[in-house]
Every structure is written in C-alpha cells, then in structure tokens.
Protein backbone atom coordinates (compact mmCIF):
# COMPACT_ATOMS: atom_id res chain seq x y z
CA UNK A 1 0.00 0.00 0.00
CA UNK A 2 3.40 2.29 0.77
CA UNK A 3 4.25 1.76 -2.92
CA UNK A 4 0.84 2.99 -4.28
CA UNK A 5 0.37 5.76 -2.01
CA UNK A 6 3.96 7.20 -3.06
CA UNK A 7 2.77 6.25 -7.04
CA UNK A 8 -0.61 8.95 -6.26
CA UNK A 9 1.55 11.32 -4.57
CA UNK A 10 4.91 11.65 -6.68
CA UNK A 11 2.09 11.95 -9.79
CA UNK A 12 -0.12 14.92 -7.84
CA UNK A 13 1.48 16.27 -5.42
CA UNK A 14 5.04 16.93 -7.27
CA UNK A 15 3.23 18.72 -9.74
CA UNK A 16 3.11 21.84 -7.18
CA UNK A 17 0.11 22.88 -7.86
CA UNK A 18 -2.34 20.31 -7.40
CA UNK A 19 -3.56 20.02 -3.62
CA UNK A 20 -5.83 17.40 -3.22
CA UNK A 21 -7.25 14.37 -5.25
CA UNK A 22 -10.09 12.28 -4.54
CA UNK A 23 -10.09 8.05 -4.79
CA UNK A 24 -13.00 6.03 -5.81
CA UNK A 25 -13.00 2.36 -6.05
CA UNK A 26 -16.15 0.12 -6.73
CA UNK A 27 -16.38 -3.60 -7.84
CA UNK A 28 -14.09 -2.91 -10.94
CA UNK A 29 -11.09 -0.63 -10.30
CA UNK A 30 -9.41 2.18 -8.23
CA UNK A 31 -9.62 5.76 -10.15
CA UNK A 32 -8.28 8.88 -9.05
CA UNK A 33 -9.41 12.44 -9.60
CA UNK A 34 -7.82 15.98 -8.98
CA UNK A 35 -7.73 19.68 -10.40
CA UNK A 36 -5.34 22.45 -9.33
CA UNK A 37 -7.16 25.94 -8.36
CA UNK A 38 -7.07 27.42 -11.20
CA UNK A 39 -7.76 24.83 -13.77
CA UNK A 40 -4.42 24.73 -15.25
CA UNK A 41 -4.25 20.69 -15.49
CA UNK A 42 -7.37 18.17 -14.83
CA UNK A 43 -6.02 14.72 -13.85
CA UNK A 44 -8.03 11.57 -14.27
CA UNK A 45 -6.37 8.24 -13.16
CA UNK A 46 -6.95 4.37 -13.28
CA UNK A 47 -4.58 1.96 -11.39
CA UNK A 48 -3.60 -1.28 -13.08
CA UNK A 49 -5.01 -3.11 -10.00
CA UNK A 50 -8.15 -2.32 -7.81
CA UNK A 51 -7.24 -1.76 -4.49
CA UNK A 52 -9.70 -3.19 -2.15
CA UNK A 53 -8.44 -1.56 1.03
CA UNK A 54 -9.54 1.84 -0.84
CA UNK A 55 -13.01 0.43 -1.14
CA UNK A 56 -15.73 3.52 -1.41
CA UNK A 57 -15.00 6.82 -1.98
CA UNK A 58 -12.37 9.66 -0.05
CA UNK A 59 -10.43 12.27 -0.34
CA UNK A 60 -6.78 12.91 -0.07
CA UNK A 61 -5.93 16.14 1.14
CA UNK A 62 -2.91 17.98 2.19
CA UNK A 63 -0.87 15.87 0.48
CA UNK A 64 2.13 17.43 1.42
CA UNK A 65 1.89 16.07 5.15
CA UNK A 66 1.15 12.61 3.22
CA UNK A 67 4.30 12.95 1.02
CA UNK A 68 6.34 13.60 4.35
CA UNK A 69 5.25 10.49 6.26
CA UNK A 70 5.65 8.44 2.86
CA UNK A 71 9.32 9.52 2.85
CA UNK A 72 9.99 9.37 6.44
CA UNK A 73 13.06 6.90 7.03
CA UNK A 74 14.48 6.60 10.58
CA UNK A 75 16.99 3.89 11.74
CA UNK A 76 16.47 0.53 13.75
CA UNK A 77 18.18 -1.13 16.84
CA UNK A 78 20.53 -2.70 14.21
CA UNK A 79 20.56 0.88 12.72
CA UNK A 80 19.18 0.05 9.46
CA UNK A 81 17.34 1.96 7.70
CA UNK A 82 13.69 1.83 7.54
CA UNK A 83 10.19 3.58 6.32
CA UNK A 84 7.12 3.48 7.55
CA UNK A 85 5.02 0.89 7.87
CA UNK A 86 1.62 1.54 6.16
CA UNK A 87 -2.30 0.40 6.91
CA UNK A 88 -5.98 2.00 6.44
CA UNK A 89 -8.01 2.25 9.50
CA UNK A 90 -11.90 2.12 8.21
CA UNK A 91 -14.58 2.92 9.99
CA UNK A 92 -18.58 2.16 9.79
CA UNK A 93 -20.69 5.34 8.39
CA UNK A 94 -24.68 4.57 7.48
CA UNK A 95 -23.90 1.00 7.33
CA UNK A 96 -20.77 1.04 5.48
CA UNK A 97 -17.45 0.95 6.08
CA UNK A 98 -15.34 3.39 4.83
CA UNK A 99 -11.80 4.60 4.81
CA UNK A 100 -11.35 6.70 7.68
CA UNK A 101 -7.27 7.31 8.14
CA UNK A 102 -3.97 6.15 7.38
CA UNK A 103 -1.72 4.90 9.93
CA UNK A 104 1.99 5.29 9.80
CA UNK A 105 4.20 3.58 11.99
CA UNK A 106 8.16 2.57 13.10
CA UNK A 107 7.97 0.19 15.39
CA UNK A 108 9.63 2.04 18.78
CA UNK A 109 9.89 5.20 16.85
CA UNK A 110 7.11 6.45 15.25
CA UNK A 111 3.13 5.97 15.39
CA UNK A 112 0.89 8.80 13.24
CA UNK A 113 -1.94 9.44 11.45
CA UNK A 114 -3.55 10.74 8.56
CA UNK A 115 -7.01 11.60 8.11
CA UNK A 116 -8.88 11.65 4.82
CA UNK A 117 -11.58 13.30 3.71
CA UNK A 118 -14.46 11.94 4.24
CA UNK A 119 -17.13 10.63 1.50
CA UNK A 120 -19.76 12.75 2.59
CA UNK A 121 -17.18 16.05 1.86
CA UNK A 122 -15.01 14.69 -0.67
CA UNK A 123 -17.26 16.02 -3.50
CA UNK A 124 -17.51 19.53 -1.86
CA UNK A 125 -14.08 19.70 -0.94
CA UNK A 126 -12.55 18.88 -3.88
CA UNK A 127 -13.55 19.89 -7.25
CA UNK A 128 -12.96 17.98 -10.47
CA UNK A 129 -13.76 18.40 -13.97
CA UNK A 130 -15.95 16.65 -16.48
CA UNK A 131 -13.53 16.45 -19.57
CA UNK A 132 -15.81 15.32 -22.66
CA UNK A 133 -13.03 14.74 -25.06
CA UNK A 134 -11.55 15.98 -27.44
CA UNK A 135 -10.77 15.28 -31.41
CA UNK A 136 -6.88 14.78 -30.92
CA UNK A 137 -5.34 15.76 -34.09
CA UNK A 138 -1.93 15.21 -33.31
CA UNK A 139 -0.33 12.36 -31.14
CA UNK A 140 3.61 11.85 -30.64
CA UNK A 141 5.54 9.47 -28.13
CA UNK A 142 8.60 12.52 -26.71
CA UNK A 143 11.91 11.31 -26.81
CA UNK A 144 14.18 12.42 -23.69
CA UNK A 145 16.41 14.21 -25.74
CA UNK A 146 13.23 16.43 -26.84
CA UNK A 147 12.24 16.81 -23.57
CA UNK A 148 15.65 17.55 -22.50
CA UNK A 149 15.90 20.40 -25.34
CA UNK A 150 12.98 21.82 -24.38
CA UNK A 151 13.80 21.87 -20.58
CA UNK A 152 17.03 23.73 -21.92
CA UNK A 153 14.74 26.58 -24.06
CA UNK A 154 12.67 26.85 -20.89
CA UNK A 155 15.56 27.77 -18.97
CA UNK A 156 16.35 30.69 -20.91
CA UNK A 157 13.07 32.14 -21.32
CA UNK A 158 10.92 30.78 -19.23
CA UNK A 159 10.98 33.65 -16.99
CA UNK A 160 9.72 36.11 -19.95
CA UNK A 161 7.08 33.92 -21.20
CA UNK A 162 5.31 31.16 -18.88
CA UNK A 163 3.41 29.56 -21.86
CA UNK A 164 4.73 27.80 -25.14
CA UNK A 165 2.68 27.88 -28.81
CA UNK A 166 1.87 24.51 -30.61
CA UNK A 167 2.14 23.99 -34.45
CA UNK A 168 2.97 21.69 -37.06
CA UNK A 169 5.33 22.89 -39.76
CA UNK A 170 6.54 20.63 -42.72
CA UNK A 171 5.08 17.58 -41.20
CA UNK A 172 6.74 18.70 -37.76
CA UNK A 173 5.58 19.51 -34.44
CA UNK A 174 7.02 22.57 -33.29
CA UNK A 175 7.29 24.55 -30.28
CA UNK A 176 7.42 27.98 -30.08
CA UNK A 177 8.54 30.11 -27.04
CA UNK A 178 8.34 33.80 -26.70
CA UNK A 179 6.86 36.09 -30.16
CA UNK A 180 7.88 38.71 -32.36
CA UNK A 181 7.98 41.18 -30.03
CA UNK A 182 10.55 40.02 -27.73
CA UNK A 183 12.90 36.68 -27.70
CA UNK A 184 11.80 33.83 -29.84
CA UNK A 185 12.56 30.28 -30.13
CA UNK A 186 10.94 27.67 -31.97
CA UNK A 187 12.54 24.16 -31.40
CA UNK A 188 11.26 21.24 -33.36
CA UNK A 189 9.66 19.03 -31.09
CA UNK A 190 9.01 15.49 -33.23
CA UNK A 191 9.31 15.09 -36.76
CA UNK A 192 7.20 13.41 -39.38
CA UNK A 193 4.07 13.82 -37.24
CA UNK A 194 0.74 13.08 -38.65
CA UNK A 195 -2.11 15.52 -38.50
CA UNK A 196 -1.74 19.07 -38.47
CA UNK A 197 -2.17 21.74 -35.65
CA UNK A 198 -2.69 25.22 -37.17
CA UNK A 199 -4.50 27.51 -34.62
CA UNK A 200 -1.70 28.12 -32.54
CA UNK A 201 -2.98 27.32 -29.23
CA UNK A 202 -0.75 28.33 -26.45
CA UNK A 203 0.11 26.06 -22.88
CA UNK A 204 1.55 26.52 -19.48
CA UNK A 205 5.56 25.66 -20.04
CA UNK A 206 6.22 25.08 -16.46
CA UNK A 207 3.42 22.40 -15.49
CA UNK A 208 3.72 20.33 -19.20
CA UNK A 209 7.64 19.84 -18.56
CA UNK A 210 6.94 18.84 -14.76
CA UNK A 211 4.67 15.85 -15.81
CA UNK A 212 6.85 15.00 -18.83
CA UNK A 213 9.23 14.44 -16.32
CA UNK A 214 7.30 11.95 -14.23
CA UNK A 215 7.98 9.12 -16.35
CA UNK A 216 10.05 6.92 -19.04
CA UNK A 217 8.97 8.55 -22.38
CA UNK A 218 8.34 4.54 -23.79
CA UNK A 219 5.28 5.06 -21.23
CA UNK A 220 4.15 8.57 -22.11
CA UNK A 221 2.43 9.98 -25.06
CA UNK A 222 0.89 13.65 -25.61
CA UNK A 223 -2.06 13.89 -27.72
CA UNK A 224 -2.79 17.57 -28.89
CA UNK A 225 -6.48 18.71 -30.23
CA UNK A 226 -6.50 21.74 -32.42
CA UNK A 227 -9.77 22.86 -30.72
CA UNK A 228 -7.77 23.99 -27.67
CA UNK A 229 -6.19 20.92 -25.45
CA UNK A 230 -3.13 18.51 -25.16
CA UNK A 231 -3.82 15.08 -23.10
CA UNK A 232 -0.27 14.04 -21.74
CA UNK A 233 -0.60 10.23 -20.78
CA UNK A 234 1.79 8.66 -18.20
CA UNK A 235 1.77 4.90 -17.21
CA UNK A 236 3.87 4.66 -13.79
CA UNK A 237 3.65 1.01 -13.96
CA UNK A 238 1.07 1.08 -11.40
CA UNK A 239 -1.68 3.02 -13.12
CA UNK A 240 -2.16 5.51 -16.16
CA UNK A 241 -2.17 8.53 -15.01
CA UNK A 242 -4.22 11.58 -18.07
CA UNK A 243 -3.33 15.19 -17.55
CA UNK A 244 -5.42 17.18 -19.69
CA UNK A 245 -4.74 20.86 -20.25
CA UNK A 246 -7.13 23.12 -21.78
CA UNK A 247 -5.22 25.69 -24.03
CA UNK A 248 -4.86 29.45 -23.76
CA UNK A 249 -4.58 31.71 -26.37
CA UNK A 250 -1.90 31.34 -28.81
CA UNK A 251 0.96 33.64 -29.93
C-alpha cells in the first residue's frame, strides 16, 4: 500500500500545484481524480489493480503532510534503515465501512496518522472536472532528448514567457517560445508527425515539462487537439495517469 500511495503522490502532489485528489473504487477498479485551483491541469487516473483496502470513496488532502510520512526513514536497533510501515483504519458510516485514516508507523519510533476526507465532503471539498473529449489531431511518443531540449529553451526564457505555442510545420511539431515582439525560439519538437495543428494554441511551459518528467517517455504519449487541449498520458507502472490541459490563447 506504501508503494501505491507514493505512485498517487509523486504523480499529484510533485506537480506543485495540485492540492488534493479524490479516490473512488467500486467492484471494478481504483480511479483517481484531482484539479489544481485554477484549472491549469485536470487529472483523471486508473490503477492497473483495484485496491480493495480503498473500497468507497475519499479524499486525499494535504498531500504534502502525506508525502512527508511516505518519505519518512528513521533507523532501527541494528541501525538500518527503515520507512514506515503503512495500513488504512476504516470505519462504519450509514452501514458502510469506509476509509477513515492512514496509519503510519516505526515500530519504537514512530506511530501517526492521517485523516482523509471523508465521503460525505469529498465532492464539496474537492472539485474535479468533467472532460468530454476531445478530437486529438496530433499524437507523438517525446523522446528524452526532446524533452531535454525543451527543458534547456525553458531555462532561458521561461521567466519572460510562462506559456509555449503549438504547431505543425513541414510535417513537424514545433514549439514555439516567446513572439515577435521580444525573444523567440521555436525548437522542433518530433518530426514526421501526422495531423496538423494550425491555430496556434498556447500552454503553461512550467506544469507540461513537470509531468513530462514523471515518467520513461516509452510510457508517455501527448495527444494535442487543435480545438484547444493537449492530453499528456503517463503509465507509472502502477496506473495511467491523463493530464489534460485546456489551451490558452496562442501567440
């Protein structure tokens, strides 16, 4: 349970923006929900396996204090190292049990808890976002050198332009940072794409290169609509993880 709880965290919480996500499982899988404030990325998640211990509905909240117990190491009486130890407490609400808190423990050291939110708040607590799909014009597998290249364009002008302009040229996908007006670049992100992207639709640099760094690019894919929205799909191994972004404005 250690290892999936880390896999929901390192894939919400280490995007920096996104505070809370809320976990449903029924008879036929474990799915995960979550939205940042301001509607910058919508998350929607479905683990390889159901987890049965997750059974009903809850909320994960200030997932910061759940990051710092998942990470917490301390050192035994034959000072090795060891994490925490990991279970679900539920409890019974209108007839049903329900997951109530997480309890983290070191034997002799440490012995915490963590509440959720409960199924009766979840849904007014945290919000979430009915994506309806999208046509997706334009779908390429990113290479880590791409990635890497833009990381390296970000660096320079990320700080005078927080979003980044998609278009196909040639056949091409490009990326364009910064406009006429002030530094440009335009890097070539993949080459001999199909489909074609021509309105120009502008996304948040920052957030896109944070989740294209969550994973091993033979696991990811970003899917790009020309109505106004790029899908970025990320399989951890232990679920597939969809961040769509709804586009701004282009340059």
């Amino acid at each position: 349970m250690r290892d999936i709880l880390k896999d929901i965290v390192k894939h919400t919480h280490s995007l920096g923006i996104i505070q809370a996500a809320k976990v449903t499982t029924d008879n036929e899988a474990t799915t995960l929900d979550a939205m940042d404030d301001d509607r910058t990325v919508v998350l929607r998640a479905k683990l390889h396996d159901r987890v049965p211990e997750f059974e009903g509905k809850f909320g994960l909240g200030r997932l910061g204090v759940l990051n710092g117990y998942l990470g917490y190491e301390s050192r035994n009486t034959e000072n090795e190292v060891v994490g925490t130890h990991v279970e679900i407490n539920r409890v019974e609400r209108n007839g049903e049990e329900v997951p109530a808190e997480f309890n983290f423990t070191i034997p002799g050291i440490l012995n915490s808890t963590y509440r959720v939110i409960t199924a009766e708040l979840v849904d007014a607590q945290i919000k979430t976002a009915n994506f309806k799909g999208a046509k997706w014009d334009v779908e390429v597998m990113p290479t880590q050198q791409a990635i890497k290249d833009l990381q390296t364009v970000a660096g320079i002008l990320s700080s005078y332009d927080p979003l980044f302009t998609v278009r196909t040229v040639d056949g091409n996908l490009q990326f364009t940072i910064g406009d006429a007006s002030t530094d440009k670049a335009e890097m070539t992100f993949a080459r001999n794409v199909n489909g074609e992207l021509k309105s120009g639709w502008s996304f948040p640099l920052a957030t896109v290169l944070t989740i294209l760094k969550l994973g091993d690019t033979s696991s990811m894919s970003i899917k790009i609509s020309d109505q106004g929205a790029m899908a970025i799909h990320v399989d951890s191994g232990m679920g597939l993880y969809e961040y769509i972004l709804p586009a701004k404005s282009g340059n």
